[in-house]
N, C-alpha and C. Protein backbone atom coordinates (compact mmCIF):
# COMPACT_ATOMS: atom_id res chain seq x y z
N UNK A 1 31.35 41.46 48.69
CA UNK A 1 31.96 41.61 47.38
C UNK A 1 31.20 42.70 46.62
N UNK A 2 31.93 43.56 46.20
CA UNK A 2 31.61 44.82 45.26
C UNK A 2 30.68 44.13 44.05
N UNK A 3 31.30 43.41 43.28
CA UNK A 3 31.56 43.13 41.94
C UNK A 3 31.52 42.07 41.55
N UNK A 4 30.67 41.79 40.30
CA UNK A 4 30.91 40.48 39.94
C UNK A 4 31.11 40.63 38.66
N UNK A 5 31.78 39.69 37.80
CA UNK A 5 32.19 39.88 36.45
C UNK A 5 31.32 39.21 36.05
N UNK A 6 30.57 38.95 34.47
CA UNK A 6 29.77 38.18 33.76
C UNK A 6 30.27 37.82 32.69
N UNK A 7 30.68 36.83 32.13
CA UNK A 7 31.03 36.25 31.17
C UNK A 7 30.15 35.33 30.08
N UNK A 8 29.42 35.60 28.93
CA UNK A 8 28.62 34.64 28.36
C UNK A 8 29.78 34.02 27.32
N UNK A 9 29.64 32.96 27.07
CA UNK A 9 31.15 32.16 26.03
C UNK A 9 30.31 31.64 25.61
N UNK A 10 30.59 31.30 24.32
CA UNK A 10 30.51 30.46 23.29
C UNK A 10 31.62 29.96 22.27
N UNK A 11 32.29 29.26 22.40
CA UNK A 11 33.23 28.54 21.76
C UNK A 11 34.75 29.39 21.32
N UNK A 12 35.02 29.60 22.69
CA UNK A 12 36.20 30.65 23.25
C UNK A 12 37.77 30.09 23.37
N UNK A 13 37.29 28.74 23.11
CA UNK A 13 38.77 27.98 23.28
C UNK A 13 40.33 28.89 22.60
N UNK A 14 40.39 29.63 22.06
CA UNK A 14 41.35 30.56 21.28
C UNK A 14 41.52 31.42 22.46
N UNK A 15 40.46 32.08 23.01
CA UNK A 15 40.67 33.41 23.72
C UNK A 15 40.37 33.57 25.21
N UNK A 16 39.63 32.24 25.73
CA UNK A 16 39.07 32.24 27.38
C UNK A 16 39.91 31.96 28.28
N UNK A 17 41.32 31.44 27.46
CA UNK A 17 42.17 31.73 28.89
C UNK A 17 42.88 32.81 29.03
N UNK A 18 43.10 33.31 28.06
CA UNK A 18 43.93 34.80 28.28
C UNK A 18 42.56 35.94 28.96
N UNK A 19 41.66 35.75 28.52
CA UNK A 19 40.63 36.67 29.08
C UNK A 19 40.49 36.35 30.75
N UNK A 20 40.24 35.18 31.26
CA UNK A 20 40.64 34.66 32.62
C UNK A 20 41.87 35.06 33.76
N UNK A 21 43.17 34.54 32.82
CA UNK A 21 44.25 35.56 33.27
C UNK A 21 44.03 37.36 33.15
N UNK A 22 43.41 37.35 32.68
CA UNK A 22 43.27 38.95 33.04
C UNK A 22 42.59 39.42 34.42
N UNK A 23 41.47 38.60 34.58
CA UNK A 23 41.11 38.64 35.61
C UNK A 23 41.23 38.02 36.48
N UNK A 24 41.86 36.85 36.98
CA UNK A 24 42.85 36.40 37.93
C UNK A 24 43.92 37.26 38.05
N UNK A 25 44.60 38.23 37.85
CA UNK A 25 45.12 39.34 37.42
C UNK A 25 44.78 41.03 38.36
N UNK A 26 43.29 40.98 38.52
CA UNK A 26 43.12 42.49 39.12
C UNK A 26 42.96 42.37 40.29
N UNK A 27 43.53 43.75 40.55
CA UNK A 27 43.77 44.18 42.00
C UNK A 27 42.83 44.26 42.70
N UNK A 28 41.28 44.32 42.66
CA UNK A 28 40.02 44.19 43.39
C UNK A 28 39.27 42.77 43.37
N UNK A 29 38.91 42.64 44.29
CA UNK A 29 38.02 41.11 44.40
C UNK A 29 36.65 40.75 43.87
N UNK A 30 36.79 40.16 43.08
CA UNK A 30 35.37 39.66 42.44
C UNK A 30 34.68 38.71 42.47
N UNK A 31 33.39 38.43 42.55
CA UNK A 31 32.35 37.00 41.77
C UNK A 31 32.73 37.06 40.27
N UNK A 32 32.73 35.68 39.79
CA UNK A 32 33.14 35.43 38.62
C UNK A 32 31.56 34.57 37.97
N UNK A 33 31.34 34.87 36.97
CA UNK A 33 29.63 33.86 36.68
C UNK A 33 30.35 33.64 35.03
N UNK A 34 30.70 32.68 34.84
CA UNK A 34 30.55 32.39 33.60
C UNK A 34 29.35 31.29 32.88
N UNK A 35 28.85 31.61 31.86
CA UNK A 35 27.81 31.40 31.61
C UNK A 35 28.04 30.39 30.01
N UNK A 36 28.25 29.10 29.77
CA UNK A 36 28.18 28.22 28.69
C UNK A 36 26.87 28.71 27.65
N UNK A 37 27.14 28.97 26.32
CA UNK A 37 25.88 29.27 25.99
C UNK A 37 26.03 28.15 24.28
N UNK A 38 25.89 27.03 25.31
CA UNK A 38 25.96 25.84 24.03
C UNK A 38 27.67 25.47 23.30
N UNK A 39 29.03 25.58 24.36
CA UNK A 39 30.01 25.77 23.30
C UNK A 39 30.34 24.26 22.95
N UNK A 40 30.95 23.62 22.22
CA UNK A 40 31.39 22.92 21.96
C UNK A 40 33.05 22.29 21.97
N UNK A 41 33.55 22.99 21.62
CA UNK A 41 34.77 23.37 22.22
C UNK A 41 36.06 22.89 22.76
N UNK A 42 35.47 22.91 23.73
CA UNK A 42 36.11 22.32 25.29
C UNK A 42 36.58 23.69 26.07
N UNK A 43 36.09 24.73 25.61
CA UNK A 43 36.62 25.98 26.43
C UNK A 43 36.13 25.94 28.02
N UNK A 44 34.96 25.38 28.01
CA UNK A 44 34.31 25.40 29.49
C UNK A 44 35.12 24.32 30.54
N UNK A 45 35.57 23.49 30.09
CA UNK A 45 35.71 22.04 30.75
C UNK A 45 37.63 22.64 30.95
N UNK A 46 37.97 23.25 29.90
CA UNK A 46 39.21 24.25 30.35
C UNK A 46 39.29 24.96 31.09
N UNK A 47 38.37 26.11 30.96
CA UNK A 47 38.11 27.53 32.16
C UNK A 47 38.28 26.73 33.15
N UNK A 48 37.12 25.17 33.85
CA UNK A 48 36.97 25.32 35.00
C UNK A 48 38.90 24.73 35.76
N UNK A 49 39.03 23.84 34.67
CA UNK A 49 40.72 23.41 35.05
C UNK A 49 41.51 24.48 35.53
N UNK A 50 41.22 25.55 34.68
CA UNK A 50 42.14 26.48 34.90
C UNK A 50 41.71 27.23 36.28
N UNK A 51 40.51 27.85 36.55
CA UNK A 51 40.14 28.29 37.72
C UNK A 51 40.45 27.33 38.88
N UNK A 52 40.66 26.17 38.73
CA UNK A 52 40.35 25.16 39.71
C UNK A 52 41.16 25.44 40.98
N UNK A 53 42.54 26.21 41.10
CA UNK A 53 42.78 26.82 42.08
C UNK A 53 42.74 28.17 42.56
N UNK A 54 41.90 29.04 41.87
CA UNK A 54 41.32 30.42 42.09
C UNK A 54 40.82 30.32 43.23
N UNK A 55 40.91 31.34 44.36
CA UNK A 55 40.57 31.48 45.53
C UNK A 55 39.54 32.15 45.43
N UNK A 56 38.87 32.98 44.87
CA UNK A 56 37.84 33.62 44.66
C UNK A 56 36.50 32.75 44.33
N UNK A 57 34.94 33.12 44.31
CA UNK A 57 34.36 32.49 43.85
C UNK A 57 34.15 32.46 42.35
N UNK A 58 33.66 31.28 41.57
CA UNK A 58 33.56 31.05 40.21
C UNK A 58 32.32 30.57 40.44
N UNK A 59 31.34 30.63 39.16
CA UNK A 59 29.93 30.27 39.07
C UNK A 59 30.22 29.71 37.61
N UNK A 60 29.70 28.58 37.33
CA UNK A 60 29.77 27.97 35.70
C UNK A 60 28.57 27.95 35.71
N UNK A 61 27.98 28.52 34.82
CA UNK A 61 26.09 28.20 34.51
C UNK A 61 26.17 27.82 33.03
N UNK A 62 24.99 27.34 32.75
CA UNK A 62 24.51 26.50 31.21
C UNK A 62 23.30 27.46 30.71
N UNK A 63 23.63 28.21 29.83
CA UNK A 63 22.14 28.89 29.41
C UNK A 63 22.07 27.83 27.37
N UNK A 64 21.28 26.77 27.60
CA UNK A 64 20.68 26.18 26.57
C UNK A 64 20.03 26.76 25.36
N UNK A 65 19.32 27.81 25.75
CA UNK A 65 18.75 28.55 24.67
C UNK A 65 20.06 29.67 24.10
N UNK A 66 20.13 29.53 22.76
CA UNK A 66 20.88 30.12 21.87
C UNK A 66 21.30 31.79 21.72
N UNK A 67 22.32 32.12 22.00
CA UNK A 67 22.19 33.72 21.72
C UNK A 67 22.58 34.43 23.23
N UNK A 68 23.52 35.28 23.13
CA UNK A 68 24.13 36.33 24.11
C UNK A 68 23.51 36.88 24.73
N UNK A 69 22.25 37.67 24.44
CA UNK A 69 20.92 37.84 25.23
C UNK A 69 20.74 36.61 26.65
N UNK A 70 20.20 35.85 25.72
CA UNK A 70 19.62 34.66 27.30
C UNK A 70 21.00 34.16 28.11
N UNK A 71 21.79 34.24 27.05
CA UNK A 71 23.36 33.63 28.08
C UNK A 71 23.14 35.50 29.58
N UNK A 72 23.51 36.72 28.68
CA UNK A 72 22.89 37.16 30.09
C UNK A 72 22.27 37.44 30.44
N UNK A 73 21.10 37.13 30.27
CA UNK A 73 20.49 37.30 31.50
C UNK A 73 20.61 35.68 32.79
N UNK A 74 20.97 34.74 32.08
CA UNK A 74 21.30 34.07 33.12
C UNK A 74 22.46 34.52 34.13
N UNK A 75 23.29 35.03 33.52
CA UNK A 75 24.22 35.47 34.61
C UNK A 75 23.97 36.62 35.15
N UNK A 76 23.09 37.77 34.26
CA UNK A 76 22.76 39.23 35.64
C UNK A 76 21.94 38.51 36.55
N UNK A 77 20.91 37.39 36.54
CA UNK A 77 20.34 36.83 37.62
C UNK A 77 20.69 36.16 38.33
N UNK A 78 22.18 35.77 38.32
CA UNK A 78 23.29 34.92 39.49
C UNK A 78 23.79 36.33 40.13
N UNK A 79 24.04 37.81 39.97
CA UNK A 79 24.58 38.69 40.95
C UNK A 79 24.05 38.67 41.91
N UNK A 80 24.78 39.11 42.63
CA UNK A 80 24.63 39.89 44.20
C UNK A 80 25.63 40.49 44.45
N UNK A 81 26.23 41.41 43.74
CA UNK A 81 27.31 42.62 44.11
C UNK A 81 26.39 43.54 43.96
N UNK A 82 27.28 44.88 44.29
CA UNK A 82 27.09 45.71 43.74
C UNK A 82 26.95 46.22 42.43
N UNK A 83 28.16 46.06 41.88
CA UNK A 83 28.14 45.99 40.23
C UNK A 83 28.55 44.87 39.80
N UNK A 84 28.46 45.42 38.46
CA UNK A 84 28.26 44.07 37.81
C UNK A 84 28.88 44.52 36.31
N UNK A 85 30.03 44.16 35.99
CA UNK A 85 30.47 44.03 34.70
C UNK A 85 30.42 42.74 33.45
N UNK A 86 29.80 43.30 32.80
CA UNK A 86 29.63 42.66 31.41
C UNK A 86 30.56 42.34 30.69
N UNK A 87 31.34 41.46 30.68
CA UNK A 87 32.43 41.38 30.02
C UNK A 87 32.51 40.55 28.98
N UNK A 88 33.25 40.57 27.55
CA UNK A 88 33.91 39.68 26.31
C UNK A 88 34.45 38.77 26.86
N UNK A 89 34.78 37.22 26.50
CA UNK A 89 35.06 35.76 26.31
C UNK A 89 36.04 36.05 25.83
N UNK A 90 36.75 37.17 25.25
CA UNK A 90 37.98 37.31 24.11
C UNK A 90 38.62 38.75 23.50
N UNK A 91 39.02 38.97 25.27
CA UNK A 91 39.01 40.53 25.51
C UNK A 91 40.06 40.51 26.57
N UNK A 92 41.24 41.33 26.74
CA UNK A 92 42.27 41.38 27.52
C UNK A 92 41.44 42.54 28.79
N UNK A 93 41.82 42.23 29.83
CA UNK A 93 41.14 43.42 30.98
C UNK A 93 42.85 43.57 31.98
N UNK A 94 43.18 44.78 31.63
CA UNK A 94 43.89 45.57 32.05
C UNK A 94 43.95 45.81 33.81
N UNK A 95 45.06 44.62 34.76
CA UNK A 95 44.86 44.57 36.27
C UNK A 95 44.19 45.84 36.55
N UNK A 96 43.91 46.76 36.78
CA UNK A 96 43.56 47.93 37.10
C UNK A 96 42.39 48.33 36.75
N UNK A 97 41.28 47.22 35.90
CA UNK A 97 40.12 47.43 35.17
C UNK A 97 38.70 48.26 36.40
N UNK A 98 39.07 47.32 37.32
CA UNK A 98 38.13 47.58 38.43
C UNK A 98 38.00 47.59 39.28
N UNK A 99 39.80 48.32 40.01
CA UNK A 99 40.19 49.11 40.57
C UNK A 99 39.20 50.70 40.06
N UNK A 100 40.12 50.73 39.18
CA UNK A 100 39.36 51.97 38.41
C UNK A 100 38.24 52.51 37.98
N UNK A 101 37.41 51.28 37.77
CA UNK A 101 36.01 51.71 37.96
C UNK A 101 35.31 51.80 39.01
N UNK A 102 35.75 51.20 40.13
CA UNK A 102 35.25 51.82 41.68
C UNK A 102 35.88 53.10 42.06
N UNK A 103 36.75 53.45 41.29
CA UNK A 103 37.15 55.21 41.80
C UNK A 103 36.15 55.70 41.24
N UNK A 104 35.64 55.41 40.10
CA UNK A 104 34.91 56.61 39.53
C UNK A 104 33.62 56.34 40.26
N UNK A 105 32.75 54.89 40.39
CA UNK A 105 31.96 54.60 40.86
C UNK A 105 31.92 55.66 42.43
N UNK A 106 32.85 55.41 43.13
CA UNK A 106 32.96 56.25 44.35
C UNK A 106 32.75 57.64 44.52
N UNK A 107 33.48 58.24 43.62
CA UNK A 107 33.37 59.79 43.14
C UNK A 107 32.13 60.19 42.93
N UNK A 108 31.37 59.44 42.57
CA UNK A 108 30.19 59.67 41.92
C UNK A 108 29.05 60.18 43.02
């Protein structure tokens, strides 16, 4: 696997499933690490419902200590792709997101 996506959430219930469908959505294969960073919610206990028949791998991690910082670095320390995208909890990603960034990655 090229790629893994990183997700830190915090109380995403409005926006973590449309951000999900986006990436259940692209044309390249990914690790998925989403990372709980204290939500309350129920966005997490959703995501995993919703992934629950995703063929790809999913990672749910718990980062306890407060703040987007420690949420990633818990998840850059779950990779093992190549790259590794940082991604918003509440952000549309366009099927073609990373397709397209391995062209350029390649070119390079």
């Amino acid at each position: 696997m090229r790629w893994s996506i990183v997700i830190p959430v915090y109380n995403e219930v409005d926006f973590l499933p449309q951000t999900l469908e986006s990436f259940v959505a692209q044309t390249t294969a990914f690790d998925l690490i989403i990372i709980d960073n204290g939500s309350t919610d129920g966005c997490i206990d959703k995501a995993r419902a919703q992934l629950a028949d995703y063929a790809g791998k999913v990672t749910f991690l718990h980062e306890p200590r407060p703040g987007q910082v420690f949420a990633l670095q818990a998840g850059i320390a779950a990779v093992t792709s190549e790259f590794t995208a940082i991604c918003d909890a509440d952000t549309y990603y366009p099927p073609h997101y990373l397709s397209a960034a391995t062209q350029l990655f390649d070119t390079m």
